[in-house]
Protein backbone atom coordinates (compact mmCIF):
# COMPACT_ATOMS: atom_id res chain seq x y z
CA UNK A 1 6.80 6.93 0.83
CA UNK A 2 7.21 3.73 -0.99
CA UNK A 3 6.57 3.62 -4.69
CA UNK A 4 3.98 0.89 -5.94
CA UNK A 5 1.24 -1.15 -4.18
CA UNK A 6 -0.43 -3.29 -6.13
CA UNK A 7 -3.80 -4.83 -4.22
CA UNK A 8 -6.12 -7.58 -5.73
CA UNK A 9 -8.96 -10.43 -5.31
CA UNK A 10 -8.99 -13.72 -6.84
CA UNK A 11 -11.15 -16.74 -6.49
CA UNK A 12 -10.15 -18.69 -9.37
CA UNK A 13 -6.64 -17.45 -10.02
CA UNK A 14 -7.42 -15.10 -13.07
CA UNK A 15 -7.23 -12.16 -12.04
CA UNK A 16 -3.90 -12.87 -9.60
CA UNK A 17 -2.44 -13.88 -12.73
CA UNK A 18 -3.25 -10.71 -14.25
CA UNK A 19 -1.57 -9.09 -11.11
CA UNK A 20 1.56 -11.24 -11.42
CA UNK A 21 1.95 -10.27 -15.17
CA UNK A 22 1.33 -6.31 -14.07
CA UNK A 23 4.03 -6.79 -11.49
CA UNK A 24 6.43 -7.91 -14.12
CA UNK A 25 5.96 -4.82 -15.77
CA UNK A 26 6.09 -2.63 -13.18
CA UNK A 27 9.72 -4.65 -12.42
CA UNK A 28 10.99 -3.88 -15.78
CA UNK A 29 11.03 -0.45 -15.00
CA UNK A 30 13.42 -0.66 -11.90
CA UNK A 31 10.61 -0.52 -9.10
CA UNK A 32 9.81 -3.39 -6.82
CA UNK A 33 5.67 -3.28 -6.41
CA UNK A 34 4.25 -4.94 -3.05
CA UNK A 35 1.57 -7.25 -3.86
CA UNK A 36 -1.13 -7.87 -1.66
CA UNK A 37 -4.06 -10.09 -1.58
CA UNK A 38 -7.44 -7.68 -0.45
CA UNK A 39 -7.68 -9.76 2.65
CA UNK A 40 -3.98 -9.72 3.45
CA UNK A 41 -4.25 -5.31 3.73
CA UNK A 42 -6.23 -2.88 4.89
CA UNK A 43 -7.38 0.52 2.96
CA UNK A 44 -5.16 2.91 4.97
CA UNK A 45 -2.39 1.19 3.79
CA UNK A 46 -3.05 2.81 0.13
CA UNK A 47 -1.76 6.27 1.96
CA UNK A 48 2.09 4.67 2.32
CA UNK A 49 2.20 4.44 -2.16
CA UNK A 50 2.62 6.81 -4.96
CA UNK A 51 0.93 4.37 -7.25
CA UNK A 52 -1.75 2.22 -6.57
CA UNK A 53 -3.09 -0.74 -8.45
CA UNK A 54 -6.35 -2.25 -7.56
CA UNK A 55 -7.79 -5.26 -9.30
CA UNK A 56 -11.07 -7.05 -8.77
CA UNK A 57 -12.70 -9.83 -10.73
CA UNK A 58 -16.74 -8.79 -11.17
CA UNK A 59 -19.08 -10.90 -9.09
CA UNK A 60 -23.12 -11.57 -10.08
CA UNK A 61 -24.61 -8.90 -11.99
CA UNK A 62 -21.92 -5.98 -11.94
CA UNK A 63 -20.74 -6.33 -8.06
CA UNK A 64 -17.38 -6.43 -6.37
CA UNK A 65 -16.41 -9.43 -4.90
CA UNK A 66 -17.19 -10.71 -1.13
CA UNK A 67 -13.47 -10.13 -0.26
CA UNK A 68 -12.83 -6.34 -1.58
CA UNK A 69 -15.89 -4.94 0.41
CA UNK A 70 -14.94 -4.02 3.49
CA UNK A 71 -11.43 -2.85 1.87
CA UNK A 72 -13.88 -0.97 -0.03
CA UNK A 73 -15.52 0.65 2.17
CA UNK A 74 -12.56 1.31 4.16
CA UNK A 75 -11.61 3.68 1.32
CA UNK A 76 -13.75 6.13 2.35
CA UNK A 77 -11.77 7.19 5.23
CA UNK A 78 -8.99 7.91 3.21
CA UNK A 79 -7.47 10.98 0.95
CA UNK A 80 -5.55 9.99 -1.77
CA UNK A 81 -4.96 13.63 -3.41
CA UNK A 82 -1.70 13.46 -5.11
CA UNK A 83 -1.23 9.35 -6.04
CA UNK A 84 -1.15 7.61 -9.08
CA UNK A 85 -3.73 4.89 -9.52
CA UNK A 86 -4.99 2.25 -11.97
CA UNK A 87 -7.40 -0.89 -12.12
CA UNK A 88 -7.37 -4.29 -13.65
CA UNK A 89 -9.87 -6.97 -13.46
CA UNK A 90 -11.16 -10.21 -15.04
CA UNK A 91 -14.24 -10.29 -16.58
CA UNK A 92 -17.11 -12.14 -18.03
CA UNK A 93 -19.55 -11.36 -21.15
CA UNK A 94 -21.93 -13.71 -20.28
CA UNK A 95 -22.98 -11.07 -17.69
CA UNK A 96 -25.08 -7.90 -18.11
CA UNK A 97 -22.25 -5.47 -17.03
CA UNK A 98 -19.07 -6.81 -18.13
CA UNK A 99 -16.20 -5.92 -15.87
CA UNK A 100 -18.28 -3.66 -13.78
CA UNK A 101 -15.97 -3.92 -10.60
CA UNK A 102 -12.58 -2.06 -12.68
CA UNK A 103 -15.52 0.65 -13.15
CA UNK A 104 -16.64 0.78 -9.73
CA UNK A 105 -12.98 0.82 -8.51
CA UNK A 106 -11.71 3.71 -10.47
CA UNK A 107 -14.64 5.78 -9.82
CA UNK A 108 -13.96 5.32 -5.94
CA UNK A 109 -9.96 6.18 -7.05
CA UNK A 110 -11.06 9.02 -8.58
CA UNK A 111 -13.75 10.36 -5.76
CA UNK A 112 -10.60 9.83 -3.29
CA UNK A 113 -8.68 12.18 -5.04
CA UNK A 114 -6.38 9.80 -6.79
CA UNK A 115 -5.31 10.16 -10.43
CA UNK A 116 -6.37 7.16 -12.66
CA UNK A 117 -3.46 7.38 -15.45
CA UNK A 118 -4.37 4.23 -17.40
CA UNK A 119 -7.99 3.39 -18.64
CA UNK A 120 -9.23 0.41 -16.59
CA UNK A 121 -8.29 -2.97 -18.02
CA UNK A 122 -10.52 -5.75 -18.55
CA UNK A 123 -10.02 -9.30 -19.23
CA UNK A 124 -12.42 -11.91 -20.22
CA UNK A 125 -11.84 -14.34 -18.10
CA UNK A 126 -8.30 -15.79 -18.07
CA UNK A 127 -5.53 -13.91 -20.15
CA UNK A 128 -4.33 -15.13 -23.39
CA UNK A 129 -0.19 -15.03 -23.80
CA UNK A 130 -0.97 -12.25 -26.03
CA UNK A 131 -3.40 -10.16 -23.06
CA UNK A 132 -0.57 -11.39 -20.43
CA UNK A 133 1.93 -9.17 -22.53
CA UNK A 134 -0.44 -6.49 -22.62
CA UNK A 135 -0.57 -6.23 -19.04
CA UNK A 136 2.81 -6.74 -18.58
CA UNK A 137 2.76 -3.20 -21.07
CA UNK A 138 0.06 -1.82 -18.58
CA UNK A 139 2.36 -2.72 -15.31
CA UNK A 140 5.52 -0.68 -17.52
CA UNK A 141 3.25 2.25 -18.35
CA UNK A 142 2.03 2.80 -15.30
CA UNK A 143 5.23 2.35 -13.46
CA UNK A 144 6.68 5.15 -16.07
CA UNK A 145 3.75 7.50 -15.02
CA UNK A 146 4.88 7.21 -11.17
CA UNK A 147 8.74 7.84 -11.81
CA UNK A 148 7.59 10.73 -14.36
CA UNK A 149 5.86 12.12 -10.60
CA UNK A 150 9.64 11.62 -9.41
CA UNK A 151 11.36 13.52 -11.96
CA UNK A 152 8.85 16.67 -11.64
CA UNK A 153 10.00 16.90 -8.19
């Protein structure tokens, strides 16, 4: 089983770039994640990782966007009892629910049986230098809570 997947959507680049910066972490720890555009995968592919990233940007009023739903609903043929997870997203205040889709993601995580190790983390909007680092720190954390699976074993 490979280590790390890390899956997202993007339409205006912010949240990739939050993916790139996570995937930097997760390098500094001596894993190499596979990145993946929503519409480049499919949801059974989740089954191959130990870890699994998701991140979604929030679309209208608290909604995932166009591209992650039929990955989404894919999901729910799936059992991921045993794997790591966590979820990223951008977000926007100047909506009712602000970074609803990291919510709605983790929840599903959670329902498959997945372990969400890392509150979800939202941006607003694009990431500062300063939020870049921290997810950069969120990529390293989470890729410490995978290999901590591999030393138990």
């Amino acid at each position: 089983m490979s280590e790390i997947i890390i899956v997202f959507a993007s339409m205006t680049g912010n949240t990739e770039t939050m993916a790139d910066a996570i995937a930097e972490g997760v390098r500094s720890q001596g894993i190499e994640p596979v990145v993946k555009f929503v519409m480049d995968t499919n949801a059974a592919e989740l089954v191959n990782y130990e870890g699994i990233i998701l991140g979604a940007y929030t679309w209208g009023d608290g909604e995932l966007p166009d591209e992650f739903l039929e990955f989404y609903e894919e999901m729910n043929s799936i059992d991921l009892s045993g794997r790591r997870s966590a979820v990223f997203g951008s977000a926007d205040s100047s909506y009712a629910l602000y970074g609803a889709a990291v919510d709605i993601l983790l929840e599903k995580l959670k329902e498959l049986g997945a372990e969400n190790v890392l509150e979800g983390m939202k941006i607003e909007l694009n990431p500062s230098s300063e939020e870049e680092e921290a997810l950069r720190d969120f990529g390293r954390q989470f890729a410490s809570a995978v290999k901590g699976v591999h030393a138990a074993n």
